[in-house]
C-alpha atoms as a PDB file:
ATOM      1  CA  UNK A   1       0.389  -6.924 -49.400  1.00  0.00           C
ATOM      2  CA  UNK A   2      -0.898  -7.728 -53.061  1.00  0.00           C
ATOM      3  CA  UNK A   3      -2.382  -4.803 -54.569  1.00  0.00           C
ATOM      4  CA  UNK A   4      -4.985  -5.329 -57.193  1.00  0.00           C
ATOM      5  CA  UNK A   5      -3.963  -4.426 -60.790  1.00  0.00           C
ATOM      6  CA  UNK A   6      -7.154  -3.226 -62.235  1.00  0.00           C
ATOM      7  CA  UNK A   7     -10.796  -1.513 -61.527  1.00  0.00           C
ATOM      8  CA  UNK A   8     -12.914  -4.228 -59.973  1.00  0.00           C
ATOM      9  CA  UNK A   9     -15.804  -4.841 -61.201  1.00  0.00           C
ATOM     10  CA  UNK A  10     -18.278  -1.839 -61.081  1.00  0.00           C
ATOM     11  CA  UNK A  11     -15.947   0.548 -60.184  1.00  0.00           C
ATOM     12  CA  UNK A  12     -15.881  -0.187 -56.730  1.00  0.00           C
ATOM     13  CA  UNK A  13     -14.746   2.842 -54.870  1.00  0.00           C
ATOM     14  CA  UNK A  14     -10.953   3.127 -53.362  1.00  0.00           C
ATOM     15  CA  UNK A  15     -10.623   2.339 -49.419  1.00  0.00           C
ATOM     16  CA  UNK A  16      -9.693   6.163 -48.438  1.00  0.00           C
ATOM     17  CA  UNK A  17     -12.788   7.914 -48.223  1.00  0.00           C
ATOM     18  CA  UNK A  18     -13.411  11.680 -49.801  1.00  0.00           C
ATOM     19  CA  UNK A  19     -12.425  12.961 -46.456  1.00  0.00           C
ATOM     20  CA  UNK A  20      -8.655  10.927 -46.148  1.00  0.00           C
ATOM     21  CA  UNK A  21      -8.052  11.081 -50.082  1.00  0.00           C
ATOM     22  CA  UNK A  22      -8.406  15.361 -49.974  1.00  0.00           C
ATOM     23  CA  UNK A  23      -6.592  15.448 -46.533  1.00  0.00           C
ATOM     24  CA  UNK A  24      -3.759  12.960 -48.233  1.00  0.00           C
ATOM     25  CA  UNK A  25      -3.450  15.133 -51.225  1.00  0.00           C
ATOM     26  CA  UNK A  26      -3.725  18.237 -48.950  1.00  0.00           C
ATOM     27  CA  UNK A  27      -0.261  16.976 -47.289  1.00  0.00           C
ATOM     28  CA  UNK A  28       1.288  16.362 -50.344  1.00  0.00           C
ATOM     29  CA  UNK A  29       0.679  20.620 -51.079  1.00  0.00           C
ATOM     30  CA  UNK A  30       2.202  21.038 -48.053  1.00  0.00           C
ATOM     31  CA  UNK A  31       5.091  19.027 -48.884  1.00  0.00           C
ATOM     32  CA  UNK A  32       5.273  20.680 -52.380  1.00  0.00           C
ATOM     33  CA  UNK A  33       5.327  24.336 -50.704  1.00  0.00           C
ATOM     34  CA  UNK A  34       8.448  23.845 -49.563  1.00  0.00           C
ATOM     35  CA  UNK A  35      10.019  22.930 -52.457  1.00  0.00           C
ATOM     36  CA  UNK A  36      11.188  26.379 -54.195  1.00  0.00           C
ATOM     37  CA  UNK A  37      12.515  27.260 -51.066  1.00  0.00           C
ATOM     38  CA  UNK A  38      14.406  24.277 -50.177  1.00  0.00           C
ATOM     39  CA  UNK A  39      15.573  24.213 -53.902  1.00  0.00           C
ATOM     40  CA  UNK A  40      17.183  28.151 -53.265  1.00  0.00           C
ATOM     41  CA  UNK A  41      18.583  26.866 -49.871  1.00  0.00           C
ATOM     42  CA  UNK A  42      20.307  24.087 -52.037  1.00  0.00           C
ATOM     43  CA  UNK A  43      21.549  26.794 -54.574  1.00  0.00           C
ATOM     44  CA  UNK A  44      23.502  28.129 -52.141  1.00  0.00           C
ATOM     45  CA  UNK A  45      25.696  25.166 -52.112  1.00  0.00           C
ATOM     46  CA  UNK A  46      25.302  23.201 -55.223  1.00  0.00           C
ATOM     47  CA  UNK A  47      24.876  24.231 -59.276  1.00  0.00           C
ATOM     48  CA  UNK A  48      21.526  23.875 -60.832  1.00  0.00           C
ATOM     49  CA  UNK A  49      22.288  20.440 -62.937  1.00  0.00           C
ATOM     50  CA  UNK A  50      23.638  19.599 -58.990  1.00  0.00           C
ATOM     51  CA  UNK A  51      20.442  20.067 -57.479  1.00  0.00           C
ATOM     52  CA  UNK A  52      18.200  18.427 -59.642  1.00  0.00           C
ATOM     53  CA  UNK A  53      20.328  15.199 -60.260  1.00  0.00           C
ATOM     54  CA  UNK A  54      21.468  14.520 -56.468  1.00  0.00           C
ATOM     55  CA  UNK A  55      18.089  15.213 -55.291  1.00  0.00           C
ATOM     56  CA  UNK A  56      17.234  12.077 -57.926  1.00  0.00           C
ATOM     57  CA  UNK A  57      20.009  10.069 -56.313  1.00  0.00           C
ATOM     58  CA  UNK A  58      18.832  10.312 -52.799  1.00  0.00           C
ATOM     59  CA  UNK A  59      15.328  10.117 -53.828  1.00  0.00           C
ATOM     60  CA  UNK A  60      15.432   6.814 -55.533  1.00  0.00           C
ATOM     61  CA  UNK A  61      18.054   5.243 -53.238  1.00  0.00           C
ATOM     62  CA  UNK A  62      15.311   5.536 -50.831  1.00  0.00           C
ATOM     63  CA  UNK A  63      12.487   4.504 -52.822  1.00  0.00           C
ATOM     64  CA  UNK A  64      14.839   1.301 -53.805  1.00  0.00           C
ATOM     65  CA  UNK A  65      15.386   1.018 -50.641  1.00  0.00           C
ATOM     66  CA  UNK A  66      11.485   0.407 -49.563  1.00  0.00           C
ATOM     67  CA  UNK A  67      10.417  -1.412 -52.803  1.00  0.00           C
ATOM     68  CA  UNK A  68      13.059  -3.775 -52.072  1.00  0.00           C
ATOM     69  CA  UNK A  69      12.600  -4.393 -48.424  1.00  0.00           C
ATOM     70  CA  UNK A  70       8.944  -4.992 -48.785  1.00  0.00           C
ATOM     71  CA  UNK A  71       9.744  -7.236 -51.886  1.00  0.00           C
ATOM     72  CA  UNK A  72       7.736  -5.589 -54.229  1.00  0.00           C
ATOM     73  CA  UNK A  73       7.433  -7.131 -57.781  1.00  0.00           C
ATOM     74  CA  UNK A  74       8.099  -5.356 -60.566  1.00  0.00           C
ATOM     75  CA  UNK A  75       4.791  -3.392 -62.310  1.00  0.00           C
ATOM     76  CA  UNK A  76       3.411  -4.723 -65.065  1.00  0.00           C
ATOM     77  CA  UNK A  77       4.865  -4.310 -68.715  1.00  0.00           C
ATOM     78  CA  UNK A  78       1.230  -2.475 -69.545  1.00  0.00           C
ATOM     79  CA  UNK A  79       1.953   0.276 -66.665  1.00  0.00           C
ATOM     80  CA  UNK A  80       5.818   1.167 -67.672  1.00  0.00           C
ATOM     81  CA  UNK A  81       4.794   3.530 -70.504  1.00  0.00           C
ATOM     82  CA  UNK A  82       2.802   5.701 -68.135  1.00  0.00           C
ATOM     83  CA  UNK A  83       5.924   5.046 -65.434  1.00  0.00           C
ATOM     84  CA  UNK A  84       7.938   6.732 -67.908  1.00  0.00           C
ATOM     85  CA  UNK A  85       6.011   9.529 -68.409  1.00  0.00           C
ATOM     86  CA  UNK A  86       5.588  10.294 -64.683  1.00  0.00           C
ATOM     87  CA  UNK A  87       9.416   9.809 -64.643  1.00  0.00           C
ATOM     88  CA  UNK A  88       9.674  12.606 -67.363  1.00  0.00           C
ATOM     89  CA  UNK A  89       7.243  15.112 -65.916  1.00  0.00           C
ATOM     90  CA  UNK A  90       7.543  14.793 -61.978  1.00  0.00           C
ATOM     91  CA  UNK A  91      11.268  13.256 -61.225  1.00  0.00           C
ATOM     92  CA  UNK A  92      13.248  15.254 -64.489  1.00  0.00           C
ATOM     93  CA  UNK A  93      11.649  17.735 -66.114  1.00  0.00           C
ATOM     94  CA  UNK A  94       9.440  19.860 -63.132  1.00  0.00           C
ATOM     95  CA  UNK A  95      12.311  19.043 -61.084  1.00  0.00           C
ATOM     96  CA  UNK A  96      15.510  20.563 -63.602  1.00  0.00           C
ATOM     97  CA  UNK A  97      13.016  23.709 -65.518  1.00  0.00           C
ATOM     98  CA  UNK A  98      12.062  24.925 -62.084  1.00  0.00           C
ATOM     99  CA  UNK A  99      15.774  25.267 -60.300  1.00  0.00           C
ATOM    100  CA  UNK A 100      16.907  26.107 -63.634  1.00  0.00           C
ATOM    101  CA  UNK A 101      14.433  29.481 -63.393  1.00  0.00           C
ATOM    102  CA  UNK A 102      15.211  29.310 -59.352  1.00  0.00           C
ATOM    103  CA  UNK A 103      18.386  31.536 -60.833  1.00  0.00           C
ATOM    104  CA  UNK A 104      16.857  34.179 -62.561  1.00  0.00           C
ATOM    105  CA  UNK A 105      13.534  34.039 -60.461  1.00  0.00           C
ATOM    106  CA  UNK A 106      12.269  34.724 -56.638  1.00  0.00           C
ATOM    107  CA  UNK A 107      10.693  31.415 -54.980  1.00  0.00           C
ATOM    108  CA  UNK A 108       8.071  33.963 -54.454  1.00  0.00           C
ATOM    109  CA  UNK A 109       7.735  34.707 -58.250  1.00  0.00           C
ATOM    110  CA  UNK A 110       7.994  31.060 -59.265  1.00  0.00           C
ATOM    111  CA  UNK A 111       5.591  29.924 -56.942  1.00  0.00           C
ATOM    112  CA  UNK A 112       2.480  32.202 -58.180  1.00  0.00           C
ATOM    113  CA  UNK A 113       3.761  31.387 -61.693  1.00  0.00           C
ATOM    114  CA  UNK A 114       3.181  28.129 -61.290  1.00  0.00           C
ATOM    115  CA  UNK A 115      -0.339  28.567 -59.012  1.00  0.00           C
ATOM    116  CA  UNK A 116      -1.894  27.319 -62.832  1.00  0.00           C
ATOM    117  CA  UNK A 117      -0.568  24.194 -62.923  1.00  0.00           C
ATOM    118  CA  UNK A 118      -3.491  22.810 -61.098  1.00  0.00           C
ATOM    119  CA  UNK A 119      -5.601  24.036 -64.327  1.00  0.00           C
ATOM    120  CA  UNK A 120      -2.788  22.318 -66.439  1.00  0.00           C
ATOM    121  CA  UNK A 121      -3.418  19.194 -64.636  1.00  0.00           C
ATOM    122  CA  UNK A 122      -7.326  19.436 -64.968  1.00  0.00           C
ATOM    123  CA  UNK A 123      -7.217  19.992 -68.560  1.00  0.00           C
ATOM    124  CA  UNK A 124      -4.476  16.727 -68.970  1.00  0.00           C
ATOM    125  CA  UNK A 125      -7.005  14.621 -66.481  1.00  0.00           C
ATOM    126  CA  UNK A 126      -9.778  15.755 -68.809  1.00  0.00           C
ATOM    127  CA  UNK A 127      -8.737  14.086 -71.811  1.00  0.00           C
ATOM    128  CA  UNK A 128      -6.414  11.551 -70.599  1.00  0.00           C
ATOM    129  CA  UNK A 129      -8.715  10.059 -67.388  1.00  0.00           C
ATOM    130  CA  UNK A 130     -12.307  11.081 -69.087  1.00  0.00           C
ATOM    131  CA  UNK A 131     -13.224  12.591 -66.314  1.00  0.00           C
ATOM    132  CA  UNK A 132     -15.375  15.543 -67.625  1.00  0.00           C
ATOM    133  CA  UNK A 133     -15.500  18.297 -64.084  1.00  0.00           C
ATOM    134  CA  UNK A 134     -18.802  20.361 -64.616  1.00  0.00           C
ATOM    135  CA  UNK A 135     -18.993  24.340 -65.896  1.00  0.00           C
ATOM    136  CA  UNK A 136     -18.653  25.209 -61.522  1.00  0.00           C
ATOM    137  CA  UNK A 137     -15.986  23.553 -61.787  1.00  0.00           C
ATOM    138  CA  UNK A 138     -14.539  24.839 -64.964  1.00  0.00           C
ATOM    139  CA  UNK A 139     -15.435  28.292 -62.984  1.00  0.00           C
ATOM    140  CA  UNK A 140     -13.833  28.381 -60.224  1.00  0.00           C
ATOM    141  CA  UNK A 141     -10.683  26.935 -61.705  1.00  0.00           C
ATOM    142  CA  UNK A 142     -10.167  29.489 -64.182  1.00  0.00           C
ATOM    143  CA  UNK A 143     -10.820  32.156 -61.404  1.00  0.00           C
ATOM    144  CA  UNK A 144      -8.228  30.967 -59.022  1.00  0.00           C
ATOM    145  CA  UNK A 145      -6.364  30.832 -62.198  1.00  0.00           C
ATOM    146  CA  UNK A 146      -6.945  34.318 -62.872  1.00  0.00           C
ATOM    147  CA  UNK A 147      -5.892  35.628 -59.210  1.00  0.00           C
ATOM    148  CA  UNK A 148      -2.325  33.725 -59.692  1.00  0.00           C
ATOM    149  CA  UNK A 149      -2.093  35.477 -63.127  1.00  0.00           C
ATOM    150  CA  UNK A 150      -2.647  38.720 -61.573  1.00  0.00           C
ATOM    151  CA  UNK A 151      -0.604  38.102 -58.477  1.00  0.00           C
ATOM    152  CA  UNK A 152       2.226  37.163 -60.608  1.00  0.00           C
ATOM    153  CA  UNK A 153       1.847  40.354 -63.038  1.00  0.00           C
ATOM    154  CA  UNK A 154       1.536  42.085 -59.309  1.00  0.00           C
ATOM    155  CA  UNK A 155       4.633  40.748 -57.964  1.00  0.00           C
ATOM    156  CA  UNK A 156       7.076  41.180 -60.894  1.00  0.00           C
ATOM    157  CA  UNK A 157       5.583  44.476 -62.434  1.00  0.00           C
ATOM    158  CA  UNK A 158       4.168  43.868 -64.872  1.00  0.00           C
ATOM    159  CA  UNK A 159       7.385  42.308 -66.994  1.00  0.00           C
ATOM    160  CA  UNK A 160       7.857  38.654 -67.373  1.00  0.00           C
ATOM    161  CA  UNK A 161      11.084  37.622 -65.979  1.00  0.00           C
ATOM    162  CA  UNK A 162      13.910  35.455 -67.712  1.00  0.00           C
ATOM    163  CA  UNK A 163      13.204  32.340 -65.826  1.00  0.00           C
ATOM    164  CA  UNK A 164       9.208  32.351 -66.808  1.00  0.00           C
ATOM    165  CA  UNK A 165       9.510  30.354 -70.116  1.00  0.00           C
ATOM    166  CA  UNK A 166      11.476  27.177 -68.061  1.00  0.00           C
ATOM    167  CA  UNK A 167       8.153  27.936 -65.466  1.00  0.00           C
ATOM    168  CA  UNK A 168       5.507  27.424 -68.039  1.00  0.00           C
ATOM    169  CA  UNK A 169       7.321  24.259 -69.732  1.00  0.00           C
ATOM    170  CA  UNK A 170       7.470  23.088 -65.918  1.00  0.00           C
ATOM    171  CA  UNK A 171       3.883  23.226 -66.328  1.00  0.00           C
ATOM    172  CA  UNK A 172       3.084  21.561 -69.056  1.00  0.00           C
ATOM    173  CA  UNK A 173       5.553  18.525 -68.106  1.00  0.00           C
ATOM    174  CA  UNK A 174       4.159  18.411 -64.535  1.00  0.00           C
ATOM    175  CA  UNK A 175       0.670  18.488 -65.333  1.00  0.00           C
ATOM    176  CA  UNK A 176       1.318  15.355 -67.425  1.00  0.00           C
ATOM    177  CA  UNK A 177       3.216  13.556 -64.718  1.00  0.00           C
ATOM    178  CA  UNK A 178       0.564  14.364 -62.132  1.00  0.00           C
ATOM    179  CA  UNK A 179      -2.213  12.974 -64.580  1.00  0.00           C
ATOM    180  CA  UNK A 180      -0.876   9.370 -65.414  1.00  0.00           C
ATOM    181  CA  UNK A 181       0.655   9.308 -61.963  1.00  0.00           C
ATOM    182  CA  UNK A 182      -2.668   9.969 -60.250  1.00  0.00           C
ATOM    183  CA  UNK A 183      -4.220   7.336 -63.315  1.00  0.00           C
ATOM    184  CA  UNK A 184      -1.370   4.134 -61.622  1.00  0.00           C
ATOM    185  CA  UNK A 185      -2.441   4.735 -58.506  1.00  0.00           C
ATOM    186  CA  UNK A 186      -5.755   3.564 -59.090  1.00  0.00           C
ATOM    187  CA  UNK A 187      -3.833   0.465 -59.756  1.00  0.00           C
ATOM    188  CA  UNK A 188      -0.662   0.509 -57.350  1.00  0.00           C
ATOM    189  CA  UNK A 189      -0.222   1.955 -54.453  1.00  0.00           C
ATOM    190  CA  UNK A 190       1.084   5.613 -54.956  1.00  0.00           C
ATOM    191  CA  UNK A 191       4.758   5.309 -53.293  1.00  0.00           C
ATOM    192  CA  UNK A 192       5.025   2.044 -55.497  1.00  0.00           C
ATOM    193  CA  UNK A 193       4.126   4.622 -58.558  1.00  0.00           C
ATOM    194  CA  UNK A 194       6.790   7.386 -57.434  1.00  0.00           C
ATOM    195  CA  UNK A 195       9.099   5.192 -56.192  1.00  0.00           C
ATOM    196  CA  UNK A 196       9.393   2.984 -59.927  1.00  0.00           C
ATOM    197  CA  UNK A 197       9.715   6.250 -61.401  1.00  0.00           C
ATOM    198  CA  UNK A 198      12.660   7.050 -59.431  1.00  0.00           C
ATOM    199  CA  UNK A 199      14.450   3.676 -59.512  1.00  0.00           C
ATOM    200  CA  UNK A 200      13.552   4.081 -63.498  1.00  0.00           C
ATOM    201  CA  UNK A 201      15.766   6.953 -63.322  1.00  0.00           C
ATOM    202  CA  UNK A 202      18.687   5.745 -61.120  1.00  0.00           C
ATOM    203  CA  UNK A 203      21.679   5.350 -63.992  1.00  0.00           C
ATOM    204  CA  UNK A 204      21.010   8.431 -65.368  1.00  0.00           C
ATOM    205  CA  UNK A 205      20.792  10.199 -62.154  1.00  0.00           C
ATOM    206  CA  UNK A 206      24.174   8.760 -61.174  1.00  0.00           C
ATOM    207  CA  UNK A 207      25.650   9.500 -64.645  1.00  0.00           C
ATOM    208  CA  UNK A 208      24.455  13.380 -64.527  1.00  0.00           C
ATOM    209  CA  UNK A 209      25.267  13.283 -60.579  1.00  0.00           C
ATOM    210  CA  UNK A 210      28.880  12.756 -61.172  1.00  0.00           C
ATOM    211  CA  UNK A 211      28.974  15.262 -64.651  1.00  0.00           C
ATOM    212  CA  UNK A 212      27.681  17.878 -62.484  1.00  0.00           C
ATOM    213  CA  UNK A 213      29.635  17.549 -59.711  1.00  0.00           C
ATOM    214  CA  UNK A 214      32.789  17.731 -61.384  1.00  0.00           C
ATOM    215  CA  UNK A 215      31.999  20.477 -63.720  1.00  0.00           C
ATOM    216  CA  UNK A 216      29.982  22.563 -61.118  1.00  0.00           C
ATOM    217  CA  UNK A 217      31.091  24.752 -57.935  1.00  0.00           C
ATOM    218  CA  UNK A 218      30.213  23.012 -54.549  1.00  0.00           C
ATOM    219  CA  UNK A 219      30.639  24.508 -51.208  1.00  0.00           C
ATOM    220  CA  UNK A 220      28.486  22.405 -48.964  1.00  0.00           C
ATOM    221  CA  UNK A 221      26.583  24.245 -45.891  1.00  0.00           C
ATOM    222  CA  UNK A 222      23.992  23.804 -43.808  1.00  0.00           C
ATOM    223  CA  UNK A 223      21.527  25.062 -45.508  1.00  0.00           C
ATOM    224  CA  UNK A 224      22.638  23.429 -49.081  1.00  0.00           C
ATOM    225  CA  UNK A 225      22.312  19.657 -47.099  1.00  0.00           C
ATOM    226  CA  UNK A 226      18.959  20.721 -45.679  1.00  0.00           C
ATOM    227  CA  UNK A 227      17.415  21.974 -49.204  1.00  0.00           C
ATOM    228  CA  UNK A 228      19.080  18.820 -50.602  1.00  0.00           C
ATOM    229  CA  UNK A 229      17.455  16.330 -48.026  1.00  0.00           C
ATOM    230  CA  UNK A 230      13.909  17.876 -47.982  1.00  0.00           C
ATOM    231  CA  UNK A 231      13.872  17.858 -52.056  1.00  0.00           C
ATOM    232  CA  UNK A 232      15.245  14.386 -52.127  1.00  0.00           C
ATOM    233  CA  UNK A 233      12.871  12.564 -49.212  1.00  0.00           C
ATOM    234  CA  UNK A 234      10.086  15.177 -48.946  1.00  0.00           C
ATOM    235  CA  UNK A 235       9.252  16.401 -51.466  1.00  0.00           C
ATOM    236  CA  UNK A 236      10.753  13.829 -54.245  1.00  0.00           C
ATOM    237  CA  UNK A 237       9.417  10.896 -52.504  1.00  0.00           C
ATOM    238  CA  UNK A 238       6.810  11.183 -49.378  1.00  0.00           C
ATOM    239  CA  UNK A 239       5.359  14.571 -51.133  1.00  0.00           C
ATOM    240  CA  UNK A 240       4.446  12.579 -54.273  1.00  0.00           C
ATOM    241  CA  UNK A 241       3.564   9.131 -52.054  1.00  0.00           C
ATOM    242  CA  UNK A 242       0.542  10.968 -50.239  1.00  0.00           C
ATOM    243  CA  UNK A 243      -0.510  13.195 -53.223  1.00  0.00           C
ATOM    244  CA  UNK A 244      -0.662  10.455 -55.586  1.00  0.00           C
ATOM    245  CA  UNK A 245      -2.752   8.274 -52.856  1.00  0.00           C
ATOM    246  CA  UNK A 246      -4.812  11.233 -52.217  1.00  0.00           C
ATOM    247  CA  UNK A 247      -5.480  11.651 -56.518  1.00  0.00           C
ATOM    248  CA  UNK A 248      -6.419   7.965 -56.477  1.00  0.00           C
ATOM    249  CA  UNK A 249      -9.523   8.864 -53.736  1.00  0.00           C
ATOM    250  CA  UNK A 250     -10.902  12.252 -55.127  1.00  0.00           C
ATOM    251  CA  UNK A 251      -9.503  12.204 -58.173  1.00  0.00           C
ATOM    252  CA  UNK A 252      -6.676  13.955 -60.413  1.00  0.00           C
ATOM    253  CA  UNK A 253      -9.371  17.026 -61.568  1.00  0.00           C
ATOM    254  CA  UNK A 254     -10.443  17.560 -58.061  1.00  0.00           C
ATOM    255  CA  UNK A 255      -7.185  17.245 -56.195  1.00  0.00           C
ATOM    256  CA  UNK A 256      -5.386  19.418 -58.037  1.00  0.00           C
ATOM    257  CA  UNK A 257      -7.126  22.289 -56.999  1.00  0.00           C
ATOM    258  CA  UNK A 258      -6.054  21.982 -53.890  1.00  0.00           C
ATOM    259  CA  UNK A 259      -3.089  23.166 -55.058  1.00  0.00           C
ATOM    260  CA  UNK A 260      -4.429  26.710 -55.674  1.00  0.00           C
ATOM    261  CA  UNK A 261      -3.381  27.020 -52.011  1.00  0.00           C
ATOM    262  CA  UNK A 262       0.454  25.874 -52.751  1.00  0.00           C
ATOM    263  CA  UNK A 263       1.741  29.301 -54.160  1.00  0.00           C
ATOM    264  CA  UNK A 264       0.342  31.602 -50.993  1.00  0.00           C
ATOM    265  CA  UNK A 265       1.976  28.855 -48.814  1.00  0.00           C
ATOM    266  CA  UNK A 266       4.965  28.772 -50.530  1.00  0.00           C
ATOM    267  CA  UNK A 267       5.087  32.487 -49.845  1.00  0.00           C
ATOM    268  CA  UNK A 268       5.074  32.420 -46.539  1.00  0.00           C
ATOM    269  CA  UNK A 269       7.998  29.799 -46.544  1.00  0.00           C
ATOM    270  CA  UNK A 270       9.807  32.451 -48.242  1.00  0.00           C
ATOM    271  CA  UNK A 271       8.994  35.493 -45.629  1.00  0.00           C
ATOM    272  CA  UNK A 272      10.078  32.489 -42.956  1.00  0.00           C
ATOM    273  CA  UNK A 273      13.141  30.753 -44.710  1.00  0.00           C
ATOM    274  CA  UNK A 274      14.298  33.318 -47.269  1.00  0.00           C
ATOM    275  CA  UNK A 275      13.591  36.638 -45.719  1.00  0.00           C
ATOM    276  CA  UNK A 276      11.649  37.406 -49.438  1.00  0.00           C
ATOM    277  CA  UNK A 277       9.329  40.569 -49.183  1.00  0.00           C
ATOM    278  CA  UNK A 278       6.103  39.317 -49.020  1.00  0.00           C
ATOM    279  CA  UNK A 279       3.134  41.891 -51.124  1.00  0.00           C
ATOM    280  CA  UNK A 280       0.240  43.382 -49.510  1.00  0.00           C
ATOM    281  CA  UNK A 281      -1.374  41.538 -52.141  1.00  0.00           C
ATOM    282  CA  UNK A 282      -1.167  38.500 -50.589  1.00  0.00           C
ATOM    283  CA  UNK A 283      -3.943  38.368 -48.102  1.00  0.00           C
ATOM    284  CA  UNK A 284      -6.494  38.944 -50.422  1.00  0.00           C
ATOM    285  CA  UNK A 285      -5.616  36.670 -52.758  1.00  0.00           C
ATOM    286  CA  UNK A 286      -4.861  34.110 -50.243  1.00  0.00           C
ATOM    287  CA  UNK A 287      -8.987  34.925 -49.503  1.00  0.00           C
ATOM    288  CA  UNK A 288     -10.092  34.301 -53.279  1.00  0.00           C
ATOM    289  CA  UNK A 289      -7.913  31.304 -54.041  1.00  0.00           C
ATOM    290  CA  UNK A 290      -9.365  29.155 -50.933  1.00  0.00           C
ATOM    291  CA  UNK A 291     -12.768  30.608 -51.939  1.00  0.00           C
ATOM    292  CA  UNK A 292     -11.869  28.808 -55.457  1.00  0.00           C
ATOM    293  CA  UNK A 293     -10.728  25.663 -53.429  1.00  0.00           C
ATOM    294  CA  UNK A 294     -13.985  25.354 -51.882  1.00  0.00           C
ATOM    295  CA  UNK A 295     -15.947  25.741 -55.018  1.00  0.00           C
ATOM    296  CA  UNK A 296     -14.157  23.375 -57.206  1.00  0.00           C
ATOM    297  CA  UNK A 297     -14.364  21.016 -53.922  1.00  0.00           C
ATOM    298  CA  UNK A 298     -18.364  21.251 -54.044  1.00  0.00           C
ATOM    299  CA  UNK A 299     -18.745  21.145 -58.038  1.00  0.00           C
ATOM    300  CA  UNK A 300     -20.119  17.754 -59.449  1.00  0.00           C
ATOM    301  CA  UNK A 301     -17.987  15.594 -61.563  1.00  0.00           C
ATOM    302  CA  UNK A 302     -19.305  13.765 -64.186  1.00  0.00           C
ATOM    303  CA  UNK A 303     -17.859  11.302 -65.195  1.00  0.00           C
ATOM    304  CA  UNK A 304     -17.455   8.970 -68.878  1.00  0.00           C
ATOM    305  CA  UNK A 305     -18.759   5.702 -68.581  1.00  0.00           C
ATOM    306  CA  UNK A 306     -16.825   2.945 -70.326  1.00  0.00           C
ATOM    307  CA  UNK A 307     -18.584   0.190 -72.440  1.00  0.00           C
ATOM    308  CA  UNK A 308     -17.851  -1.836 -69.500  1.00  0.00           C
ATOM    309  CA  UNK A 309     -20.001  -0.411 -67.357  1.00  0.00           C
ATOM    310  CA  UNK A 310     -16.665   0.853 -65.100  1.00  0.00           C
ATOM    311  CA  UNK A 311     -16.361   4.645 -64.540  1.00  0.00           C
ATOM    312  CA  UNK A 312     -13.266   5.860 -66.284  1.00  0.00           C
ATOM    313  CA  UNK A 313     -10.951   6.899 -63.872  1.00  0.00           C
ATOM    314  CA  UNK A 314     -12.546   4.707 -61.519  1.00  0.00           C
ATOM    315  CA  UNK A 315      -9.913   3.135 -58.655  1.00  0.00           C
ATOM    316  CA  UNK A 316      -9.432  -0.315 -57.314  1.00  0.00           C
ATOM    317  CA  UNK A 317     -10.198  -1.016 -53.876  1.00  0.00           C
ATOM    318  CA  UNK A 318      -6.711  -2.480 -52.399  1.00  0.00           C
ATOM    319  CA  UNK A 319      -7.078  -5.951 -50.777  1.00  0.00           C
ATOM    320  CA  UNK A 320      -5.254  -7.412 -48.386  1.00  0.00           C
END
């Protein structure tokens, strides 16, 4: 299949409908819930430098893998620039800062924590997409915002723990992969945009792969292979393939909202998988984030149009 490599003309709208792109990107939260716990199931097993590196291995071998059964050509020179940053934010950085505070931290803690990234990635999408969201929008964002805030002060008493400072650079780095990620896929396919970030990152994966392996303690269990798997195919690679697919339909702004719901399910992974105590908190702001969901959902966008007459942020339709 050749995919087209720019807007068409007028913007014409993306294949996936509203409907498909939120339910794509809603998967992709679902895939990203599990990720703090599967990351504490691979601590068991692995160091921290571990973790994050082999997950990289696995992950690109299997992205590799695809691209080079199906033959794919090699992205354009223009496109490598934002391939690298989506390398840097969602396959290193997010990836290392968040097992790194996985140490010090609860999944439980880390997950509400980072419940703001989806204003993060607004505010990137803002200024790097032009993609302007409207004050309900704005609204309800900083709301939802301001329940994770006070679910997190909730949860850890009011005292920041040790591990919050790698959480909030996670953040910033994610929010920045997310954005130019969810900006290629109006132009590639999103599991070609994940998966040429993760080839991209191949040598030094095996490089740090084999430091941290030999320097750090391994004792392999079931668990630790499980954790390792999910991070590596789920959430590394088909996590990222339907969110990025599901940005290029609705949107970066508006998808990443959905993620509001990602901490309160990531929660109840912990109850399930971790046997974390879960806060009578929880319920109620599981209530006002999805009330926050559904208003950022319904709030226009309006959007910067180019001298071109093409929306920014506007995404190809992919031909056959």
């Amino acid at each position: 299949m050749h995919q087209g490599d720019g807007p068409r003309p007028g913007g014409t709208a993306p294949t996936e409908g509203s409907g498909t792109g939120t339910l794509l990107a809603a998967l992709g939260v679902a895939a990203f819930s599990l990720t703090f716990p599967a990351t504490a199931w691979g601590l068991e097993g692995l160091g921290p430098w571990s973790v994050t590196t082999c997950r990289m291995v696995l992950a690109a071998l299997v992205a590799g893998s695809a691209l080079l059964a199906l033959r794919v050509p090699l992205p354009p020179r223009r496109h490598w620039a934002g391939l690298a940053v989506v390398a840097a934010g969602v396959v290193v950085g997010f990836p290392l800062l968040t097992t790194l505070a996985l140490q010090t931290s609860t999944t439980s803690h880390a997950a509400v924590v980072v419940g703001l990234l989806p204003l993060t990635t607004a505010a990137f999408s803002a200024v790097r997409t032009g993609v302007r969201p409207s004050r309900l929008f704005w609204t309800a964002a900083l709301a939802g915002a301001a329940v994770v805030i006070a679910f997190a002060v909730q949860q850890s008493g009011g005292a920041p723990t040790t591990g919050d400072l790698y959480l909030f650079a996670a953040l910033l780095v994610c929010a920045a992969g997310y954005t130019e990620g969810g900006r290629l896929a109006g132009h590639m396919p999103g599991w070609q945009v994940i998966g040429w970030a993760l080839v991209g990152c191949l040598p030094l994966a095996v490089v740090g792969a084999a430091l941290s392996l030999r320097f750090e303690p391994v004792h392999l269990g079931f668990h630790a292979v499980a954790g390792l798997l999910w991070l590596a195919v789920g959430s590394q690679f088909l996590g990222l393939l339907v969110w990025y697919r599901g940005m290029a339909a609705i949107g970066v702004a508006r998808a990443s909202q959905l993620q509001l719901a990602q901490p309160l399910l990531t929660l109840v992974w912990s109850v399930l998988l971790l046997d974390e105590d879960l806060s009578p908190a929880a319920p109620a702001a599981a209530v006002a984030v999805l009330v926050c969901i559904g208003a950022t959902q319904r709030a226009r966008m309006t959007e910067k149009t180019g001298g071109n007459g093409i929306r920014a942020g506007a995404n190809p339709e992919e031909r056959p």
